[in-house]
PDB file of N, CA and C in Angstrom:
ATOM      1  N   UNK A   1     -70.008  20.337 105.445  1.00  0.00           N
ATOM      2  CA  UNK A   1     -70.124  20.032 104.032  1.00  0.00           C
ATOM      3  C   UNK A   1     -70.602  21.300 103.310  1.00  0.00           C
ATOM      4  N   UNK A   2     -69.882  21.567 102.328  1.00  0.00           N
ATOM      5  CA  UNK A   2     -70.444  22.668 101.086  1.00  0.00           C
ATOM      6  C   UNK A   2     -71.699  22.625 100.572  1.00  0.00           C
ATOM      7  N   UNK A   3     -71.541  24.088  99.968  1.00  0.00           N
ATOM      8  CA  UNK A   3     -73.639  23.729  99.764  1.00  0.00           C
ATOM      9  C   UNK A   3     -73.085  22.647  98.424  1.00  0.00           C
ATOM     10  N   UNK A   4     -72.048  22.989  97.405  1.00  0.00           N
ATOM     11  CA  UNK A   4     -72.134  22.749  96.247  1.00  0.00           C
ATOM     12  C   UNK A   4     -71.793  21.465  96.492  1.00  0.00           C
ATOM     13  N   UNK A   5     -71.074  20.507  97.480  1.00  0.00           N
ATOM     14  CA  UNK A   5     -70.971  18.972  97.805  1.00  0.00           C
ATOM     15  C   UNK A   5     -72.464  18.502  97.923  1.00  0.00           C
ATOM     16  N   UNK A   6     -73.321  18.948  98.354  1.00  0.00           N
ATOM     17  CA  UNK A   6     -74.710  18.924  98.861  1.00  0.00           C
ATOM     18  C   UNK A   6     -75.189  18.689  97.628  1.00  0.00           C
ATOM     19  N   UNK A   7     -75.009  19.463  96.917  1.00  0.00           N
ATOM     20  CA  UNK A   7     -75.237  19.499  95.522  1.00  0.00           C
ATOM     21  C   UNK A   7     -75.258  18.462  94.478  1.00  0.00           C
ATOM     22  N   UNK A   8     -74.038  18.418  94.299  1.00  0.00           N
ATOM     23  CA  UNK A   8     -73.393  17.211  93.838  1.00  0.00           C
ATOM     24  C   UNK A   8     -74.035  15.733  94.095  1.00  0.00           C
ATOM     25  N   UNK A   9     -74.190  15.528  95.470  1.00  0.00           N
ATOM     26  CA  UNK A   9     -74.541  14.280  96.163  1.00  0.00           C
ATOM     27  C   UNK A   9     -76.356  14.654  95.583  1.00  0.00           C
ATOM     28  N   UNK A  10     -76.650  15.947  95.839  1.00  0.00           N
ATOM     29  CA  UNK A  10     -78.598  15.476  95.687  1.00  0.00           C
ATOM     30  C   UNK A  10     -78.527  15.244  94.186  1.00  0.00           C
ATOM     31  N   UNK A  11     -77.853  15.930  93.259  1.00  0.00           N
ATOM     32  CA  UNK A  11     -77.822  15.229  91.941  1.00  0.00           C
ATOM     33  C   UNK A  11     -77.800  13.704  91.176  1.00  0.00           C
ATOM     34  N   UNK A  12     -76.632  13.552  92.245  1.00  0.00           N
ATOM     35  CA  UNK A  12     -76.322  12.395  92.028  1.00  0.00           C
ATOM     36  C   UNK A  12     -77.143  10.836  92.258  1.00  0.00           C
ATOM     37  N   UNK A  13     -78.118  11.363  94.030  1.00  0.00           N
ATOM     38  CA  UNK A  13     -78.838  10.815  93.896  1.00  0.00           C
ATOM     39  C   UNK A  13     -80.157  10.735  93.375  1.00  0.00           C
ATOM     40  N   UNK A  14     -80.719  11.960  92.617  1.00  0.00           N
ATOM     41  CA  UNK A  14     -81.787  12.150  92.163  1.00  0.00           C
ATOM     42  C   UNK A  14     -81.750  11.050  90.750  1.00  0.00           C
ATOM     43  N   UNK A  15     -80.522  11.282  90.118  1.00  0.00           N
ATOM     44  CA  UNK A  15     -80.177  10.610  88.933  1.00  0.00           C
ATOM     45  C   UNK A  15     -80.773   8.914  89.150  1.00  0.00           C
ATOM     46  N   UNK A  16     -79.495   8.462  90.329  1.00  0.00           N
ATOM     47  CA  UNK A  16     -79.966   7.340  90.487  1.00  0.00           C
ATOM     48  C   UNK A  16     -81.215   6.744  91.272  1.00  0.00           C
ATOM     49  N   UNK A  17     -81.606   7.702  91.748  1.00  0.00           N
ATOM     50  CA  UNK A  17     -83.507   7.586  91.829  1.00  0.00           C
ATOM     51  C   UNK A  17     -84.198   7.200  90.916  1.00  0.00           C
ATOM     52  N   UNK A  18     -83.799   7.899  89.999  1.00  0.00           N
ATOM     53  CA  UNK A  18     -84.783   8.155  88.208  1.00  0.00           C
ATOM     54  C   UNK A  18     -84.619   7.025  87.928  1.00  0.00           C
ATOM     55  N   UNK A  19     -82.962   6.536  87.675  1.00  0.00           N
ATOM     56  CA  UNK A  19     -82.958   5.379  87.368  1.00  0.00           C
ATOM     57  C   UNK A  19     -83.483   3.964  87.679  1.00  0.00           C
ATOM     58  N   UNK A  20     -83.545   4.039  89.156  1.00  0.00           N
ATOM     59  CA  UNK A  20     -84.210   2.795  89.706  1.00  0.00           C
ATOM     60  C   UNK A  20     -85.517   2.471  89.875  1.00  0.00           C
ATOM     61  N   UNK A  21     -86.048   3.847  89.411  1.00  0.00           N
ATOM     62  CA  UNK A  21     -87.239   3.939  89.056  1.00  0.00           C
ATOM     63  C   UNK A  21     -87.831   4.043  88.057  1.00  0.00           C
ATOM     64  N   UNK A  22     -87.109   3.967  87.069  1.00  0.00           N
ATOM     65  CA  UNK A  22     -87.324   3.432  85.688  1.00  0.00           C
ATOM     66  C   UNK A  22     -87.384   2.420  85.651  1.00  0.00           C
ATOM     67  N   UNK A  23     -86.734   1.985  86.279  1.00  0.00           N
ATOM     68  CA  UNK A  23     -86.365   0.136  85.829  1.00  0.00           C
ATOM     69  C   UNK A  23     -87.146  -0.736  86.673  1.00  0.00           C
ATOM     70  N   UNK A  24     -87.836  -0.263  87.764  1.00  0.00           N
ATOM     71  CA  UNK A  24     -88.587  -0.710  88.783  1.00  0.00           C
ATOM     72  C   UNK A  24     -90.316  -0.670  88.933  1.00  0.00           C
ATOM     73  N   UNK A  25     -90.170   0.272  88.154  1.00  0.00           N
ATOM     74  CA  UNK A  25     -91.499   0.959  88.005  1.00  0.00           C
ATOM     75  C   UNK A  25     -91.666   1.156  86.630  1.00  0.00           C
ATOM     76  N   UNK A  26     -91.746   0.766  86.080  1.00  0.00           N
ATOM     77  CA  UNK A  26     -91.948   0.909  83.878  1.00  0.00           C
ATOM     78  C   UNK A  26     -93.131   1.772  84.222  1.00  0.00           C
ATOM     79  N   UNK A  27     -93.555   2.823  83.466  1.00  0.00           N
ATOM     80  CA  UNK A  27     -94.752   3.408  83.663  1.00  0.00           C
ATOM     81  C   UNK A  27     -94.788   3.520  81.581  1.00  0.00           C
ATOM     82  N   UNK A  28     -95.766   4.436  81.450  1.00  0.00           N
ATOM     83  CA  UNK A  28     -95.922   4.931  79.955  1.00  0.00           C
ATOM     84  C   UNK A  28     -95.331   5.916  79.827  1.00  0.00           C
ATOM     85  N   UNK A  29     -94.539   6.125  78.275  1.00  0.00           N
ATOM     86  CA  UNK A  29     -93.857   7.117  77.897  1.00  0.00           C
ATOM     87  C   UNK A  29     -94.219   8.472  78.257  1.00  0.00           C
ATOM     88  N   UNK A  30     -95.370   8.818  78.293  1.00  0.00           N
ATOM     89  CA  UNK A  30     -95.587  10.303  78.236  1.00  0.00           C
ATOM     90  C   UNK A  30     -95.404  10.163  80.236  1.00  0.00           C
ATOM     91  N   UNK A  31     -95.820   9.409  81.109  1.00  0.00           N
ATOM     92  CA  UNK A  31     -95.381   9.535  82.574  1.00  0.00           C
ATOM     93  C   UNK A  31     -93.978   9.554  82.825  1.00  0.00           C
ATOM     94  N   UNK A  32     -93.257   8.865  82.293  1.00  0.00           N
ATOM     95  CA  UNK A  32     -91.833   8.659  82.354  1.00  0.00           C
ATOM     96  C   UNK A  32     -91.678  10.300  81.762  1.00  0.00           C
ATOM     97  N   UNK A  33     -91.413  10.618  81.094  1.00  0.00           N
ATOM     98  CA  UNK A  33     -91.376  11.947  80.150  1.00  0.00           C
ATOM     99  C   UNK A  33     -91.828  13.124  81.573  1.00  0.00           C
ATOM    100  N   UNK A  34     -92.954  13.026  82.012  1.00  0.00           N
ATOM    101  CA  UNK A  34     -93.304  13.636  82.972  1.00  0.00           C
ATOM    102  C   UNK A  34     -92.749  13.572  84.236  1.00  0.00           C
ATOM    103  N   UNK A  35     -92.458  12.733  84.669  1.00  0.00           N
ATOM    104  CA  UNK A  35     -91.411  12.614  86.124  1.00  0.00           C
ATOM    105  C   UNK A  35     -90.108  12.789  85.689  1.00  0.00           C
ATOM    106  N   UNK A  36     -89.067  12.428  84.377  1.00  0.00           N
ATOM    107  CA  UNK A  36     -87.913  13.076  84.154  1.00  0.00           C
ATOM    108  C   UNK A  36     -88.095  14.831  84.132  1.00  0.00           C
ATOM    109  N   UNK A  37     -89.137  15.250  83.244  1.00  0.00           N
ATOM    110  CA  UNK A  37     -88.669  17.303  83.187  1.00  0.00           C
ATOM    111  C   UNK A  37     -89.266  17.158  84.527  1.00  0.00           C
ATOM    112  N   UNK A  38     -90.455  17.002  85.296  1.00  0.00           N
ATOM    113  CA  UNK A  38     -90.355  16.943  87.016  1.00  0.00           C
ATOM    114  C   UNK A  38     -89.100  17.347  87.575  1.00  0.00           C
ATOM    115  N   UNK A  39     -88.284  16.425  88.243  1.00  0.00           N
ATOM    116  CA  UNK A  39     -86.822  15.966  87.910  1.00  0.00           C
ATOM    117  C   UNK A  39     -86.099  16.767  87.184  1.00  0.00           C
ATOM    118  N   UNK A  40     -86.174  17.285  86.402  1.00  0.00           N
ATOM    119  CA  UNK A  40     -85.089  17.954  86.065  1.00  0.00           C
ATOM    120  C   UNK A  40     -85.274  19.453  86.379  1.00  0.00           C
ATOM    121  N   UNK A  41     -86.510  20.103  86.936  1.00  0.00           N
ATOM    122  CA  UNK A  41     -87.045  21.648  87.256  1.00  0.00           C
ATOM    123  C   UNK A  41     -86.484  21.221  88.632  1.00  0.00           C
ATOM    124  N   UNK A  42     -86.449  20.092  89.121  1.00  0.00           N
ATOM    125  CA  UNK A  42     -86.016  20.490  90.673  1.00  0.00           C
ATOM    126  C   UNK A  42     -84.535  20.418  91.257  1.00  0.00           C
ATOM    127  N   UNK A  43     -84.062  19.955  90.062  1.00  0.00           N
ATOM    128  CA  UNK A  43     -82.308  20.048  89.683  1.00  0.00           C
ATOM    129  C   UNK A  43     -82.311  21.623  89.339  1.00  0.00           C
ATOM    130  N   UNK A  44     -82.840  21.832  88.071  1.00  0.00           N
ATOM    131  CA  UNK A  44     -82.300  23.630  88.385  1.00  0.00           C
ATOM    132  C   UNK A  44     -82.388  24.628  89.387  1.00  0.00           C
ATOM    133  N   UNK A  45     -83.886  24.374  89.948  1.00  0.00           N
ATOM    134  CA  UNK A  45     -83.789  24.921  91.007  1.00  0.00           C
ATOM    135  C   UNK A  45     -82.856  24.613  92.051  1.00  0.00           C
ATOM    136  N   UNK A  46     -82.298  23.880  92.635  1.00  0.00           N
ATOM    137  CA  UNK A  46     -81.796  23.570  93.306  1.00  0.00           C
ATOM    138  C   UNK A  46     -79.928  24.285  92.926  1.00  0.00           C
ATOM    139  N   UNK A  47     -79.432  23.969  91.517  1.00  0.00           N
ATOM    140  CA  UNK A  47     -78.734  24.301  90.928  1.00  0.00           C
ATOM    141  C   UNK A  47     -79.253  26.273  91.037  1.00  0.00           C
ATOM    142  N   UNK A  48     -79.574  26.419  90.653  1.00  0.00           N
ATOM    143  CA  UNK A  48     -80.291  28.661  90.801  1.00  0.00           C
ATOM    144  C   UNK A  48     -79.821  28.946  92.271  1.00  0.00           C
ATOM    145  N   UNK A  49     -80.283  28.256  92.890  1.00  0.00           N
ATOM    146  CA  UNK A  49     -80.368  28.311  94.768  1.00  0.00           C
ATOM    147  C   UNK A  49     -78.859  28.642  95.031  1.00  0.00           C
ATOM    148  N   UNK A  50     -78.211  27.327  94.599  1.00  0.00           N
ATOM    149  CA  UNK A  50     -76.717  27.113  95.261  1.00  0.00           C
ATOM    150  C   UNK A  50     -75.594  27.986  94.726  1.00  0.00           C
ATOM    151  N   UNK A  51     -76.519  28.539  93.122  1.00  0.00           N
ATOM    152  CA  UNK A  51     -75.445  29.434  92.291  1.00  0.00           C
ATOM    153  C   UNK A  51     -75.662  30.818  93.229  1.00  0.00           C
ATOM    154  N   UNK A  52     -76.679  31.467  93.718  1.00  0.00           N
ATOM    155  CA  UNK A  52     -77.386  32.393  94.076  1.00  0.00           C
ATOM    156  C   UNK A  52     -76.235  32.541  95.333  1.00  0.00           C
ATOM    157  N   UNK A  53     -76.341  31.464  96.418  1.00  0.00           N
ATOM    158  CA  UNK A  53     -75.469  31.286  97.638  1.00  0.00           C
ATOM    159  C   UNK A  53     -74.009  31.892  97.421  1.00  0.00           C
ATOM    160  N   UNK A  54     -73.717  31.182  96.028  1.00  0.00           N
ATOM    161  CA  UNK A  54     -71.821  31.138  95.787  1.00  0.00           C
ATOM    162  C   UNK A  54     -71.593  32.411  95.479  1.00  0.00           C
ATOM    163  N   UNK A  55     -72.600  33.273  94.918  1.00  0.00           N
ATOM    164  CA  UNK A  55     -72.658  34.339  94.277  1.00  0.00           C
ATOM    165  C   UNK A  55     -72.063  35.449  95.250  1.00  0.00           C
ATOM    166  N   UNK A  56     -73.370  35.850  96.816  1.00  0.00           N
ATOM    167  CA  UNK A  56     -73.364  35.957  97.438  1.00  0.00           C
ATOM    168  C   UNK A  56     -72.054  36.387  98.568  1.00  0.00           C
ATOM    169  N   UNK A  57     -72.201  34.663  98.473  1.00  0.00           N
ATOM    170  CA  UNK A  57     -70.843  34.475  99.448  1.00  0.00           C
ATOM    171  C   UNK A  57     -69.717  34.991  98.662  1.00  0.00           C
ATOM    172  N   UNK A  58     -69.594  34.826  97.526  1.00  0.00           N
ATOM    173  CA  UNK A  58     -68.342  35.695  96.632  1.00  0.00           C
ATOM    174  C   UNK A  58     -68.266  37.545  96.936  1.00  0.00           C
ATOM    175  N   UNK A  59     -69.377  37.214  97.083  1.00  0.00           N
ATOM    176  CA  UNK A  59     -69.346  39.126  96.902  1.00  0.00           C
ATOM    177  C   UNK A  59     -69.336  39.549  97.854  1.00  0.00           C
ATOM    178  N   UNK A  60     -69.381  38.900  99.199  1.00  0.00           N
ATOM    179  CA  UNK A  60     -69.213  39.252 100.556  1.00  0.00           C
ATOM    180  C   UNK A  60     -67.357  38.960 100.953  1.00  0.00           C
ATOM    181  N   UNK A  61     -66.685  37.754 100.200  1.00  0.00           N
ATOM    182  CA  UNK A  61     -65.283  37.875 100.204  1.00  0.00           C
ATOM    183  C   UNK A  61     -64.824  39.219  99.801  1.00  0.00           C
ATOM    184  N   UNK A  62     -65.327  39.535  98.592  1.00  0.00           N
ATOM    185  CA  UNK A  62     -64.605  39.972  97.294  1.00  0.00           C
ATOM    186  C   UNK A  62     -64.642  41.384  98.325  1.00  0.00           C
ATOM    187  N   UNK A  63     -65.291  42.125  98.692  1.00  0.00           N
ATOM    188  CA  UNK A  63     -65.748  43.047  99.579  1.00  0.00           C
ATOM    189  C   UNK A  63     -64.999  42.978 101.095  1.00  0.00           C
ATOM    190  N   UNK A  64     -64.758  41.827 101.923  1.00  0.00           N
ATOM    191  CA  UNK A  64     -64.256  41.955 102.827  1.00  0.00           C
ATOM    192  C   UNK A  64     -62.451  42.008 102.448  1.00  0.00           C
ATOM    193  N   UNK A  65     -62.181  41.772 101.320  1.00  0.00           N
ATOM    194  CA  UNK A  65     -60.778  41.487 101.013  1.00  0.00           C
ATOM    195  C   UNK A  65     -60.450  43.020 100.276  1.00  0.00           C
ATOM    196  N   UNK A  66     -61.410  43.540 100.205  1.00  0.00           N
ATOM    197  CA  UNK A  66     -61.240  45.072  99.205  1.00  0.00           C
ATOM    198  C   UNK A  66     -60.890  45.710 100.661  1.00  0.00           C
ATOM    199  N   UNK A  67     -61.963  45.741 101.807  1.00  0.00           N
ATOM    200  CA  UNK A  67     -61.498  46.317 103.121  1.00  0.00           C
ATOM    201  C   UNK A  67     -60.476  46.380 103.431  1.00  0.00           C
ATOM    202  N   UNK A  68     -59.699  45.098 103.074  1.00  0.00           N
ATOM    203  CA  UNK A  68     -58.551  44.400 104.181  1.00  0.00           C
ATOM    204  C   UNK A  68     -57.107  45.486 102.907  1.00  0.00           C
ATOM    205  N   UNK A  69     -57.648  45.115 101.851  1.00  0.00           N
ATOM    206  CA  UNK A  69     -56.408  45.990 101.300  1.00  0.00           C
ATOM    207  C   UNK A  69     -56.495  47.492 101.161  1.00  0.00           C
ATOM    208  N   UNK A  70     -57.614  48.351 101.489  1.00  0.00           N
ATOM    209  CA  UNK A  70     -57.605  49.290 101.729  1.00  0.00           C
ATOM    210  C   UNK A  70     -56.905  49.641 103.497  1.00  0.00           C
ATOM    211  N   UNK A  71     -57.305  48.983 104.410  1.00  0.00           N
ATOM    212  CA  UNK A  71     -56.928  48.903 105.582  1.00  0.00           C
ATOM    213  C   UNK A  71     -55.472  48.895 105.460  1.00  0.00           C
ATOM    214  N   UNK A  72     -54.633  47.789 104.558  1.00  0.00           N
ATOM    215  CA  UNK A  72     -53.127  47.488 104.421  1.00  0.00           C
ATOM    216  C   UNK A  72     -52.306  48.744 103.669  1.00  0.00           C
ATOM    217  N   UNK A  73     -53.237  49.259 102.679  1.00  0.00           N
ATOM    218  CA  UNK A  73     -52.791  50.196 101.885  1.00  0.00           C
ATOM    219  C   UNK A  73     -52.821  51.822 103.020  1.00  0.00           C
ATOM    220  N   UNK A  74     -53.752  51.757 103.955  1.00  0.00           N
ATOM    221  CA  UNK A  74     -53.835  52.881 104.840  1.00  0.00           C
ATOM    222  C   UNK A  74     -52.736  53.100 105.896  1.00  0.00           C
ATOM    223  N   UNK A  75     -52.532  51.494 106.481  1.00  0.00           N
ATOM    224  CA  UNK A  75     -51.445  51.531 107.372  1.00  0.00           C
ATOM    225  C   UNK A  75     -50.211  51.528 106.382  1.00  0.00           C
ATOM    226  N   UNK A  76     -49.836  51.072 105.617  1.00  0.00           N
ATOM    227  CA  UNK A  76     -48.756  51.344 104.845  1.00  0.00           C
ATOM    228  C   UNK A  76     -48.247  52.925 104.885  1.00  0.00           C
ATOM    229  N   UNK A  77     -49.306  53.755 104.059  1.00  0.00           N
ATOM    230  CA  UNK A  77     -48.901  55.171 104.491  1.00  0.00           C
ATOM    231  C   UNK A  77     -48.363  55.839 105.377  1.00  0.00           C
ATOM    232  N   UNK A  78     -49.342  55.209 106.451  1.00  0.00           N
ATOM    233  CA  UNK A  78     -48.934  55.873 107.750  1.00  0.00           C
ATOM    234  C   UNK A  78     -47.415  55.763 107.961  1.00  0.00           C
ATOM    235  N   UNK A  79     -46.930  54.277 107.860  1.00  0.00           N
ATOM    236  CA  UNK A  79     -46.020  53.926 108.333  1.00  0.00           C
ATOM    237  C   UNK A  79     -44.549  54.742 107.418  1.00  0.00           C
ATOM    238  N   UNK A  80     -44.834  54.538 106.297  1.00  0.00           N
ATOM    239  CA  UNK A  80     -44.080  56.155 104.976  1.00  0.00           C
ATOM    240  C   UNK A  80     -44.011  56.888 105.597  1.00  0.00           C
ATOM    241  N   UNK A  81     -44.770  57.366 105.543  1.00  0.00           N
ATOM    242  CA  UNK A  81     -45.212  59.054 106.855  1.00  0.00           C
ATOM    243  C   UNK A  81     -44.324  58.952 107.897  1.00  0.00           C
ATOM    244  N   UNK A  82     -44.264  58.086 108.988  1.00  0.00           N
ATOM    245  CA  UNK A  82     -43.942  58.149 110.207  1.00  0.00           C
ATOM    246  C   UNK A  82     -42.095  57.688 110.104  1.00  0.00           C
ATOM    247  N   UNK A  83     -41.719  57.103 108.543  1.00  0.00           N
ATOM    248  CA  UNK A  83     -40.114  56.483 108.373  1.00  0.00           C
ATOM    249  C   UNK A  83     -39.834  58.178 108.141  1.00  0.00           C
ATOM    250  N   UNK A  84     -40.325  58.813 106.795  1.00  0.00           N
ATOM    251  CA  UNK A  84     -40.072  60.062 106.411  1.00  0.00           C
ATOM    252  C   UNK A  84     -40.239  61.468 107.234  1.00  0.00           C
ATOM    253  N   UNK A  85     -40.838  61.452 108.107  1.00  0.00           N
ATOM    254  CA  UNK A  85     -41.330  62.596 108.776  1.00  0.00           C
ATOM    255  C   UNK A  85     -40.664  62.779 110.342  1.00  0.00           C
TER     256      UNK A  85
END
């Protein structure tokens, strides 16, 4: 599973956490207020984390695929070289 499926799913259930715990647990406005931004700092973080990962992992493609066409572009030459020469 992907980090960002991971993602998705802890969102999803954090949401419906909140929810059932709203409705289960009535507390006072300013607590409710306080466990939603709670709740929602541990969604961004979590969200920072996984962007941080994709980032990462992008720039480690983006880099191994720059190799691979420098590598293609090197043997190409050669192979010019070796039709012409």
């Amino acid at each position: 599973m992907e980090k960002t499926d991971r993602l998705v799913w802890f969102l999803t259930g954090a949401a419906l956490g909140a929810a059932v715990a709203l409705l289960y647990a009535p507390q006072s406005g300013r607590d409710t207020r306080r466990y939603i931004g709670k709740k929602a700092r541990q969604g961004r973080e979590v969200v920072g984390d996984v962007s941080r990962d994709a980032l990462d992992k992008g720039r480690d493609l983006f880099e191994k695929g720059r190799k691979m066409a420098d590598d293609a572009a090197d043997l190409f030459e050669r192979g010019r070289r070796l039709v012409e020469g």
